[in-house]
PDB file of N, CA and C in Angstrom:
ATOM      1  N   UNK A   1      -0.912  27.070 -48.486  1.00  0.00           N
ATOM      2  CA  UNK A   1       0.241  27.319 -49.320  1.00  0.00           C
ATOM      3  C   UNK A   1      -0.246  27.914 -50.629  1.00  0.00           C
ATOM      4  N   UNK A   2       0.283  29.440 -51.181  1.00  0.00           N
ATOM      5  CA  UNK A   2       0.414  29.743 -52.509  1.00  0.00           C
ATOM      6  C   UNK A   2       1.133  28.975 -53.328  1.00  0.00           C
ATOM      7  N   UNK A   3       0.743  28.718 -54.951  1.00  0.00           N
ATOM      8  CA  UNK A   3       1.823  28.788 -55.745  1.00  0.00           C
ATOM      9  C   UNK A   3       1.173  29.660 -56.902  1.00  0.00           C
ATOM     10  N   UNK A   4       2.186  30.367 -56.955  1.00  0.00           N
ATOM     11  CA  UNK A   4       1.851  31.096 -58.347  1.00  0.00           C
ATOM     12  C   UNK A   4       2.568  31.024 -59.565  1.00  0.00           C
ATOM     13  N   UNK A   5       1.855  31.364 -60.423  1.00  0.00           N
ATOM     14  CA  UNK A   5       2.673  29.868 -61.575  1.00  0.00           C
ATOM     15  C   UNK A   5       4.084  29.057 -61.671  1.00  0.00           C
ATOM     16  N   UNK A   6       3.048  28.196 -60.296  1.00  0.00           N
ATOM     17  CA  UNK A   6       3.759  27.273 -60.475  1.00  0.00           C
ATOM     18  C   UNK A   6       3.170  25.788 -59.835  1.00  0.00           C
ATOM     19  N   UNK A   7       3.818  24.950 -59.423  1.00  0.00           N
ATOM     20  CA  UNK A   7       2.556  24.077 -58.854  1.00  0.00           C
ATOM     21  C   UNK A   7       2.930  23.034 -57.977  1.00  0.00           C
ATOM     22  N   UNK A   8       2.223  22.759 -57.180  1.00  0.00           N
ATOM     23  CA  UNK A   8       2.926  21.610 -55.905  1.00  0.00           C
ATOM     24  C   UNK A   8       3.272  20.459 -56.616  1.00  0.00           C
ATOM     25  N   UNK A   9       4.526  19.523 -55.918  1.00  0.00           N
ATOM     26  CA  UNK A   9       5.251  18.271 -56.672  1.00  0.00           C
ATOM     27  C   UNK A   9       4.535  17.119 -56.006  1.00  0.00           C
ATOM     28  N   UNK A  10       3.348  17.410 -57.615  1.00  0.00           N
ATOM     29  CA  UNK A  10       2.502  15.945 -57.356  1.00  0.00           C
ATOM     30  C   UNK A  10       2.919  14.641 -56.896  1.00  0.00           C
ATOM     31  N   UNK A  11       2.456  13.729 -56.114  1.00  0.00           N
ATOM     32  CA  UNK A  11       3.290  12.550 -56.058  1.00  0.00           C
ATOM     33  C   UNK A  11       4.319  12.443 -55.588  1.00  0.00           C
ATOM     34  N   UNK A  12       4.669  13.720 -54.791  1.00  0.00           N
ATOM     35  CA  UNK A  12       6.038  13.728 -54.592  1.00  0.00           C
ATOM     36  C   UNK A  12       6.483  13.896 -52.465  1.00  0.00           C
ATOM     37  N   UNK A  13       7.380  13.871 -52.434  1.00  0.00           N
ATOM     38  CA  UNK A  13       7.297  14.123 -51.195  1.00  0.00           C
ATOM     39  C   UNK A  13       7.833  15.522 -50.468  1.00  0.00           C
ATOM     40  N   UNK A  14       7.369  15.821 -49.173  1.00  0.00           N
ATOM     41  CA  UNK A  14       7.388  17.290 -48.803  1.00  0.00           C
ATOM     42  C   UNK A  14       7.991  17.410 -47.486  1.00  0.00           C
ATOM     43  N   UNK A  15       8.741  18.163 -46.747  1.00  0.00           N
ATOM     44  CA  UNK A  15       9.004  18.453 -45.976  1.00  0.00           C
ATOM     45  C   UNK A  15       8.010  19.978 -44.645  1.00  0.00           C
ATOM     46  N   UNK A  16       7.949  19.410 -43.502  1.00  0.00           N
ATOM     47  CA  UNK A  16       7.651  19.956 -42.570  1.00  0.00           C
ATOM     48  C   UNK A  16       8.781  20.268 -41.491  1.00  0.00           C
ATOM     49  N   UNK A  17       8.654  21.695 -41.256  1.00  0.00           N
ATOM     50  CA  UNK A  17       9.567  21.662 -39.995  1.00  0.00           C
ATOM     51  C   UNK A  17       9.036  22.007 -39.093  1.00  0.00           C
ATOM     52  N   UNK A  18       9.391  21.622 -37.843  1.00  0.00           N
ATOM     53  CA  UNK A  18       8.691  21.928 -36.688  1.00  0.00           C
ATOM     54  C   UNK A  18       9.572  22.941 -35.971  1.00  0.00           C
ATOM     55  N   UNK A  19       9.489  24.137 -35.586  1.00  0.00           N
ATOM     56  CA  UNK A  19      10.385  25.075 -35.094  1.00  0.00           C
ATOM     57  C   UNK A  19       9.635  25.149 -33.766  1.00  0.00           C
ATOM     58  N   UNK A  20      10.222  25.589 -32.453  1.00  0.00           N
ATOM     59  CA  UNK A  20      10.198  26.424 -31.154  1.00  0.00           C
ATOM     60  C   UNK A  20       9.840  27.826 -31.394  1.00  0.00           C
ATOM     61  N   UNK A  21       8.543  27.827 -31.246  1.00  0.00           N
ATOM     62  CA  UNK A  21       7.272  28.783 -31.401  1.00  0.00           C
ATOM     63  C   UNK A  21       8.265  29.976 -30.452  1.00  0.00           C
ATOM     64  N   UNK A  22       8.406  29.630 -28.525  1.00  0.00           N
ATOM     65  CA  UNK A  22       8.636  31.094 -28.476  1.00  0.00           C
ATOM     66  C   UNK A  22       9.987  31.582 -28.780  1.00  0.00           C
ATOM     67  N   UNK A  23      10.659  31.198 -30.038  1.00  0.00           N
ATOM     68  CA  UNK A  23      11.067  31.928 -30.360  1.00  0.00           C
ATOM     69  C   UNK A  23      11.272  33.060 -31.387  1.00  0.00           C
ATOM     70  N   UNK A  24       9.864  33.055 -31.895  1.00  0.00           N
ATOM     71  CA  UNK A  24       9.329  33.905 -32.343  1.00  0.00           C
ATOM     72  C   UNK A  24       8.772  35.094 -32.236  1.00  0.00           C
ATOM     73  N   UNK A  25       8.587  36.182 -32.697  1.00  0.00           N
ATOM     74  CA  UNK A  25       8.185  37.479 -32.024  1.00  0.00           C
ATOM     75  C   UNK A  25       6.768  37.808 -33.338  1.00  0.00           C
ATOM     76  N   UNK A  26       6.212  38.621 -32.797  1.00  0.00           N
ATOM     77  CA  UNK A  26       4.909  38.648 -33.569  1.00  0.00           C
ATOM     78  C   UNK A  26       5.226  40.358 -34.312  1.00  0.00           C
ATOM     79  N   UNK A  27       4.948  40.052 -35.523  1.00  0.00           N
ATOM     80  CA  UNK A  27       5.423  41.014 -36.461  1.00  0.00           C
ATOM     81  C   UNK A  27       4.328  42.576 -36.497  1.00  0.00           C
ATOM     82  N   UNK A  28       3.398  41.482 -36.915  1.00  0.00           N
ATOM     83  CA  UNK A  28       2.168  42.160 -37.382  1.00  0.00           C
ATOM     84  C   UNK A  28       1.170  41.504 -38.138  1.00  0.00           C
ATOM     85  N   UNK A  29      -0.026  41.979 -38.253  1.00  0.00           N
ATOM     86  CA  UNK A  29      -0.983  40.885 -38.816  1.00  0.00           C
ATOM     87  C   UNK A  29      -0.523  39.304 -38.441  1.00  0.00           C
ATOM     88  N   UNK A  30      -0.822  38.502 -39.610  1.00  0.00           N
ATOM     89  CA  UNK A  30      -0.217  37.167 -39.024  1.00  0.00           C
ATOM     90  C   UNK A  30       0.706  36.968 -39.143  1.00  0.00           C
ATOM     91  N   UNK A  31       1.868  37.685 -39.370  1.00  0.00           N
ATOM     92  CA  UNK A  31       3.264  37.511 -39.201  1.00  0.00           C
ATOM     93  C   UNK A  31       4.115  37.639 -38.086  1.00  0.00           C
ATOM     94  N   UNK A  32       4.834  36.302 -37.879  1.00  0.00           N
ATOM     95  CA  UNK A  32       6.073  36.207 -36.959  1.00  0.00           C
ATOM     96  C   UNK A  32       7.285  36.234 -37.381  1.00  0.00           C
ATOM     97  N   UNK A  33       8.512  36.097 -36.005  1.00  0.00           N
ATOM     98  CA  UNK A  33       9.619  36.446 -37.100  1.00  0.00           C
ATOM     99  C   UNK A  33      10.609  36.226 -35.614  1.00  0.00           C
ATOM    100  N   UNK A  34      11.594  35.264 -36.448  1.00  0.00           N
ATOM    101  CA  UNK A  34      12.261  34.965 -35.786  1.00  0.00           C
ATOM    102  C   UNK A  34      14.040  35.452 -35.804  1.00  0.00           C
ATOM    103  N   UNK A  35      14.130  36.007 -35.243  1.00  0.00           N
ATOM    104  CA  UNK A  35      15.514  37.020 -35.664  1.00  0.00           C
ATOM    105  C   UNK A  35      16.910  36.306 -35.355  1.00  0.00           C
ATOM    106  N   UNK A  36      16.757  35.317 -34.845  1.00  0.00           N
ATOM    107  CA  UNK A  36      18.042  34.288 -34.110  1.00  0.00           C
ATOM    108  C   UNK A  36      17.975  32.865 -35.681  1.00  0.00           C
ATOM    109  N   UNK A  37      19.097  32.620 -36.032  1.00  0.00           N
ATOM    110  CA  UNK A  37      19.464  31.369 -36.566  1.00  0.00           C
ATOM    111  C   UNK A  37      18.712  30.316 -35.727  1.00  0.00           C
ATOM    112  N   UNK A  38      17.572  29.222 -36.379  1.00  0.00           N
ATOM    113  CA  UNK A  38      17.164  28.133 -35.248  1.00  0.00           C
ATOM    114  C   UNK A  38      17.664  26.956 -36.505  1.00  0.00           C
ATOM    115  N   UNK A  39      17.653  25.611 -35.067  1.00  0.00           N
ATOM    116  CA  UNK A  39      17.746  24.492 -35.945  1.00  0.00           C
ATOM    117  C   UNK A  39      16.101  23.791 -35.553  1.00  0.00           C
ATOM    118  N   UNK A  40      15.488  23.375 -36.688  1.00  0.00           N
ATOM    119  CA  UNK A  40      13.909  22.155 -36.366  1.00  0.00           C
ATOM    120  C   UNK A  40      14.109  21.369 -35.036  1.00  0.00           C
ATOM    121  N   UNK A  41      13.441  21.330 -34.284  1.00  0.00           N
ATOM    122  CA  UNK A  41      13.243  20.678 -33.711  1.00  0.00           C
ATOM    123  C   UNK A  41      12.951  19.262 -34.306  1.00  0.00           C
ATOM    124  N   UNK A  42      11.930  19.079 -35.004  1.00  0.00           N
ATOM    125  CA  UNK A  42      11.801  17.848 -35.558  1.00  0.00           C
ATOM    126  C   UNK A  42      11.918  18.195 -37.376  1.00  0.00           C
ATOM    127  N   UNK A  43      12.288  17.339 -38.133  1.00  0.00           N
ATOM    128  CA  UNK A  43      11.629  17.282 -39.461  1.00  0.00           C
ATOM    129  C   UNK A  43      10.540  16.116 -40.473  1.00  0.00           C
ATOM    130  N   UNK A  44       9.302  16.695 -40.426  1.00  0.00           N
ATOM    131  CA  UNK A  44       8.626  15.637 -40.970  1.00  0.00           C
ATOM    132  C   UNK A  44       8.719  15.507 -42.539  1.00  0.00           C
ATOM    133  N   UNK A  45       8.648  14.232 -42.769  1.00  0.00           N
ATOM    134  CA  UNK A  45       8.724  13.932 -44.213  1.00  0.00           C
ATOM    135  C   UNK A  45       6.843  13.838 -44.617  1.00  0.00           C
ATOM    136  N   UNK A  46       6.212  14.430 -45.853  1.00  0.00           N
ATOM    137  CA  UNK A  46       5.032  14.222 -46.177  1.00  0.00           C
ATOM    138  C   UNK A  46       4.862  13.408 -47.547  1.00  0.00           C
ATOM    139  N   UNK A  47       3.930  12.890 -47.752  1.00  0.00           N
ATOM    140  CA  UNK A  47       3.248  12.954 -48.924  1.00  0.00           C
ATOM    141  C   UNK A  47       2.280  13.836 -49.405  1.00  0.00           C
ATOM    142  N   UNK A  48       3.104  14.553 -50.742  1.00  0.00           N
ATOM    143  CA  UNK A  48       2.300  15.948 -50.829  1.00  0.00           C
ATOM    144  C   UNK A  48       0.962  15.986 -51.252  1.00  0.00           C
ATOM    145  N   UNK A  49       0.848  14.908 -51.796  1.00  0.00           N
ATOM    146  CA  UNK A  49      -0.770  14.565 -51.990  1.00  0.00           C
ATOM    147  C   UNK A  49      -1.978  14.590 -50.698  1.00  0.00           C
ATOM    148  N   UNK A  50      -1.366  14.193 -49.953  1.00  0.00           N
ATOM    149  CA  UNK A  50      -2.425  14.845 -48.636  1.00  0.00           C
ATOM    150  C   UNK A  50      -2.480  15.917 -48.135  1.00  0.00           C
ATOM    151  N   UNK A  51      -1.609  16.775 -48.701  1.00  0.00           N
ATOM    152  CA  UNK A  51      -1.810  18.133 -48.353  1.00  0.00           C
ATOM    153  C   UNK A  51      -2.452  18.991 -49.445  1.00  0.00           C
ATOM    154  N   UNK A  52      -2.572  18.226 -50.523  1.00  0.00           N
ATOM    155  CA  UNK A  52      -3.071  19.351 -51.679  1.00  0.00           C
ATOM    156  C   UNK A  52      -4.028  19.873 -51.294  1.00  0.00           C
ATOM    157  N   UNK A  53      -5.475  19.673 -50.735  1.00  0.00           N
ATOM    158  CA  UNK A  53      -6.325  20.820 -49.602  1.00  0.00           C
ATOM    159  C   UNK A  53      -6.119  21.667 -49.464  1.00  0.00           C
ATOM    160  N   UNK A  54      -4.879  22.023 -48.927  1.00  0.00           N
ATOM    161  CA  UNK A  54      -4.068  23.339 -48.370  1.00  0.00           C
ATOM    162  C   UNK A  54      -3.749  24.458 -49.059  1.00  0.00           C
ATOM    163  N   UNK A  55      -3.608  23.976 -50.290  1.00  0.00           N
ATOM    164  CA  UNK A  55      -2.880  24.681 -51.358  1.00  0.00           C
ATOM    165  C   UNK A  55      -3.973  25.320 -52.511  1.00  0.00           C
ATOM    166  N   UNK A  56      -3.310  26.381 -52.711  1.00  0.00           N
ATOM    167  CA  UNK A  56      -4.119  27.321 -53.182  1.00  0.00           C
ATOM    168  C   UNK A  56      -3.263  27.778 -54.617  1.00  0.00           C
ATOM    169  N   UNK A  57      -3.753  27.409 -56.072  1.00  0.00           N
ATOM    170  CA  UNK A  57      -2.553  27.371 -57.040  1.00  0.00           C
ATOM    171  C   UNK A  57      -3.374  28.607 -57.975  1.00  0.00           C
ATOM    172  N   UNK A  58      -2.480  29.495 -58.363  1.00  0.00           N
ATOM    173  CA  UNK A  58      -3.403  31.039 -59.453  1.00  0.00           C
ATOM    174  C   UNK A  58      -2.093  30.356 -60.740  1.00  0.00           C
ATOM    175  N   UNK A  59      -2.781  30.455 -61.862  1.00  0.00           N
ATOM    176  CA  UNK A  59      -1.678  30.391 -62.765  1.00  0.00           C
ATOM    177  C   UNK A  59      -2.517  31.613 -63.614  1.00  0.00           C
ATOM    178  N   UNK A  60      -1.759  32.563 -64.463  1.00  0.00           N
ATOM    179  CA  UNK A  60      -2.203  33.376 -65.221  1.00  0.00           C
ATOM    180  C   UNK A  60      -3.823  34.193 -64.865  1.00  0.00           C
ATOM    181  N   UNK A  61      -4.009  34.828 -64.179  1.00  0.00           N
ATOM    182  CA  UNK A  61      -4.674  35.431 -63.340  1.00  0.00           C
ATOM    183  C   UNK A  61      -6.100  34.819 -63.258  1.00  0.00           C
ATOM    184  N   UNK A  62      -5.974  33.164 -63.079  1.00  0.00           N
ATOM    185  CA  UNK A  62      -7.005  32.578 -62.225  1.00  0.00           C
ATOM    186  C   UNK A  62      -6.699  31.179 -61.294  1.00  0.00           C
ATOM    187  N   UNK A  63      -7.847  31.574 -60.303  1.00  0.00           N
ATOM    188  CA  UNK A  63      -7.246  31.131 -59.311  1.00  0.00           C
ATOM    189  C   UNK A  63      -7.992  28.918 -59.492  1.00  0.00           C
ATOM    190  N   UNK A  64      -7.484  27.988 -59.341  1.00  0.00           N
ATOM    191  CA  UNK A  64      -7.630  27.123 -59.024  1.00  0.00           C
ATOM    192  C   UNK A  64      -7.726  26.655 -57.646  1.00  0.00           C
ATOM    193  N   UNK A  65      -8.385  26.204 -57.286  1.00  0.00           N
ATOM    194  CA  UNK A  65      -8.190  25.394 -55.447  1.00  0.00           C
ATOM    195  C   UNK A  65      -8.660  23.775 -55.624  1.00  0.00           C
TER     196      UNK A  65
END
């Protein structure tokens, strides 16, 4: 995950959705794209603190990880 100035909600909690992959079509590079309205299959609730790893934060043209 980017944020650019701005910053993940420490302490806070996060949402995951789980969508039905084939209904996706492959764009280009790593992009997919799903052209139909879907509903989640599942929705996970996180604590965003275990995901901060993931996240990749630039504020004012440097980058933090």
């Amino acid at each position: 995950m980017l944020f650019k100035n701005c910053h993940p909600n420490y302490n806070g909690k996060g949402y995951i959705y789980h969508l039905d992959k084939s209904r996706f079509v492959h764009a280009m590079g790593s992009q997919w794209v799903c052209y139909d309205e879907i509903e989640p299959d599942f929705i996970e609730e996180i604590d965003v603190n275990d995901y901060l790893g993931y996240c990749i934060i630039e504020e004012r043209n440097q980058t933090v990880t």
